[in-house]
Protein backbone atom coordinates (compact mmCIF):
# COMPACT_ATOMS: atom_id res chain seq x y z
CA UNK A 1 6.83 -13.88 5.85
CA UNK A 2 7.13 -10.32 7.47
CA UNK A 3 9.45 -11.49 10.25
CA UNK A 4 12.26 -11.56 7.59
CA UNK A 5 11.31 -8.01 6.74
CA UNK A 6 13.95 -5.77 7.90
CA UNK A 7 12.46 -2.43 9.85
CA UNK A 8 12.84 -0.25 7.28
CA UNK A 9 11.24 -2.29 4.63
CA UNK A 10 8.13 -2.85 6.72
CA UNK A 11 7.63 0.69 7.54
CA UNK A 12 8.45 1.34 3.42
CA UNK A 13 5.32 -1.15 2.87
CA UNK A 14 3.54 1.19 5.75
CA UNK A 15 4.25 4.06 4.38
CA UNK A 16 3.43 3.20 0.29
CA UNK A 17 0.08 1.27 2.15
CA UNK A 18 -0.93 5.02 3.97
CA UNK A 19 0.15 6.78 0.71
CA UNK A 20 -2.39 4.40 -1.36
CA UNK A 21 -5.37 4.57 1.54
CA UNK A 22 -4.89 8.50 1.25
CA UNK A 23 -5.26 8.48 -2.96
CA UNK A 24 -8.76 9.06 -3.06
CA UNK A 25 -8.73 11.91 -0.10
CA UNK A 26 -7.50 12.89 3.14
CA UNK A 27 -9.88 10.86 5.22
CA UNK A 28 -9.48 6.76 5.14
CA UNK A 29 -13.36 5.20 4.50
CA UNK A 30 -13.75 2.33 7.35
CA UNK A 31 -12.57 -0.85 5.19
CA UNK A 32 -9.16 1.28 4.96
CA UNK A 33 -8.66 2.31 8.30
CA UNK A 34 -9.56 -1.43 9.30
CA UNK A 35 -7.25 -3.08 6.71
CA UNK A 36 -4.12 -0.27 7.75
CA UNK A 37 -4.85 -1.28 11.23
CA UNK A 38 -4.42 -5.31 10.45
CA UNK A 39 -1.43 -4.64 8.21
CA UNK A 40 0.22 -2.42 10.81
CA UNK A 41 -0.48 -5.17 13.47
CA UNK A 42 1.35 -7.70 11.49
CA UNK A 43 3.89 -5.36 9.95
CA UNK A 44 4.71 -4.87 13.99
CA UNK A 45 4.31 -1.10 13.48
CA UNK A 46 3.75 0.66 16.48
CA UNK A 47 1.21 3.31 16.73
CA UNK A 48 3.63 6.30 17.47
CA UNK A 49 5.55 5.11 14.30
CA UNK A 50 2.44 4.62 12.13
CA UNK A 51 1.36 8.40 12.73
CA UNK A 52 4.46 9.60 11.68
CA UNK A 53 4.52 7.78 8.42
CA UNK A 54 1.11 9.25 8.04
CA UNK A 55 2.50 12.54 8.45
CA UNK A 56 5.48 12.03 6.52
CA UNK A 57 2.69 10.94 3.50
CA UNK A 58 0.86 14.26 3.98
CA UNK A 59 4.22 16.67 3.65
CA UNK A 60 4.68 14.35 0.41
CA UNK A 61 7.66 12.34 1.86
CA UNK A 62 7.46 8.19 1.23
CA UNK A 63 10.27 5.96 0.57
CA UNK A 64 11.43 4.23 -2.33
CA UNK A 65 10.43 0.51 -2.77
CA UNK A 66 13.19 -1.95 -1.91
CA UNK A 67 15.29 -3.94 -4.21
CA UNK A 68 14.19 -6.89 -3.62
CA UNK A 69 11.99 -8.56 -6.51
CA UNK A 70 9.84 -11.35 -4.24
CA UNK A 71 9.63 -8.34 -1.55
CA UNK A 72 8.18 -5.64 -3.87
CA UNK A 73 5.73 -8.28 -5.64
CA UNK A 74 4.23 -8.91 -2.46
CA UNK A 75 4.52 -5.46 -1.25
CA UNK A 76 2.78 -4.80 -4.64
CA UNK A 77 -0.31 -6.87 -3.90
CA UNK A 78 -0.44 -5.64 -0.52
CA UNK A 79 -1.04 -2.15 -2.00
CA UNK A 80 -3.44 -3.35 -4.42
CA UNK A 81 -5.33 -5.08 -1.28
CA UNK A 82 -5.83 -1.62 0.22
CA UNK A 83 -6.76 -0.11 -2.50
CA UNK A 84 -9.45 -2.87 -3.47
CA UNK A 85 -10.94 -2.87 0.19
CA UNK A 86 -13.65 -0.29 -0.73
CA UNK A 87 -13.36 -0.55 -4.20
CA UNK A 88 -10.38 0.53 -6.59
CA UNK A 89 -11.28 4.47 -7.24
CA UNK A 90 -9.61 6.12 -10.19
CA UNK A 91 -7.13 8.08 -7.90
CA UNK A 92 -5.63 4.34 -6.38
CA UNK A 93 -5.76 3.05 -10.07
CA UNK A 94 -3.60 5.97 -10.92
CA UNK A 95 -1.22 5.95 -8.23
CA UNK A 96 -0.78 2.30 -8.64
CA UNK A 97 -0.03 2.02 -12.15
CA UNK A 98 2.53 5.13 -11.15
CA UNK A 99 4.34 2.66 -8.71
CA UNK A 100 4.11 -0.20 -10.56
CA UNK A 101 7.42 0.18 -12.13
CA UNK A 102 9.25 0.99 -8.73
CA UNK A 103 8.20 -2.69 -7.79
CA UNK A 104 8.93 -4.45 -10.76
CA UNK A 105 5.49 -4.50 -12.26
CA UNK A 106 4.97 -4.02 -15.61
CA UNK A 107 1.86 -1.39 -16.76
CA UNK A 108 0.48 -4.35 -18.73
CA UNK A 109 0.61 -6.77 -15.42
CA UNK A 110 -0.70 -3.92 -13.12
CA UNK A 111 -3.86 -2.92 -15.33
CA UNK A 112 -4.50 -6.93 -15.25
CA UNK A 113 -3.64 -7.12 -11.44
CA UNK A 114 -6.20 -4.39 -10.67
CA UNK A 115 -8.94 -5.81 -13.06
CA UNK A 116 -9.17 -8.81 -11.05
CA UNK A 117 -9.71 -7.05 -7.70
CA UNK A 118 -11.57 -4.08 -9.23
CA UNK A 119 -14.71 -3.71 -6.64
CA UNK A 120 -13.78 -7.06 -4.89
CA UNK A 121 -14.87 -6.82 -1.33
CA UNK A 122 -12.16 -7.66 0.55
CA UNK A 123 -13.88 -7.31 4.31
C-alpha cells in the first residue's frame, strides 16, 4: 500500500506519527520508539530524514495531511496505532481529535475510533 505513497506523503505520515509519539512528552516510552522504528522501515524513511522530521516536530513545524480521502483514513489509523501502543494518554486523545478533521474524520468517528483502541496493547 505505501509503495504508491508519493515521498512527501510518507514523510507527512512520519512526521504527524513523531508529532503524535511526542504528545504525551519529549521522550518516546519503548512501544513508541519500537512502533516509529517499524513504520519508518516500511514508510522507507531513512534515518537522516527521520531525525529531521523529529526536529522539524520540536520547532513546531509538521505538514498538512494530504488530500487524498483513502490516504488520510489510513494515515488516520496509523496515528491512532501509535498513540494506542502504550496506551491512549489524554495529550494523544487531544491531539487526535485536533487532527481528525484535517483527515476527514469526523469528532463523533474519532472519539469512537479511539474508544476501541483505548489501552489496547498493540506490541
Amino acid at each position: 500500500m505505501t509503495a504508491t505513497w508519493s515521498e512527501p506523503e510518507r514523510e507527512c505520515l512520519m512526521a504527524h506519527l513523531i508529532r503524535v509519539a511526542l504528545a504525551d512528552g519529549e521522550n518516546l516510552t519503548a512501544p513508541e520508539a519500537q512502533l516509529l522504528e517499524v513504520q519508518r522501515a516500511r514508510l522507507c524513511i531513512s534515518p537522516d530524514t527521520m531525525a529531521r522530521l523529529r526536529a522539524e516536530i520540536a520547532g513546531g513545524r509538521c505538514p498538512e495531511a494530504p488530500n487524498d480521502p483513502e490516504l488520510c483514513e489510513r494515515m488516520y489509523l496509523d496515528l491512532v496505532e501509535i498513540a494506542a501502543s502504550d496506551g491512549i494518554s489524554a495529550e494523544e486523545r487531544r491531539m487526535l481529535m485536533r487532527l481528525a478533521p484535517e483527515y476527514g474524520i469526523t469528532a463523533e468517528e474519532a472519539g469512537a475510533l479511539l474508544d476501541d483502541f483505548d489501552d489496547f496493547d498493540l506490541l
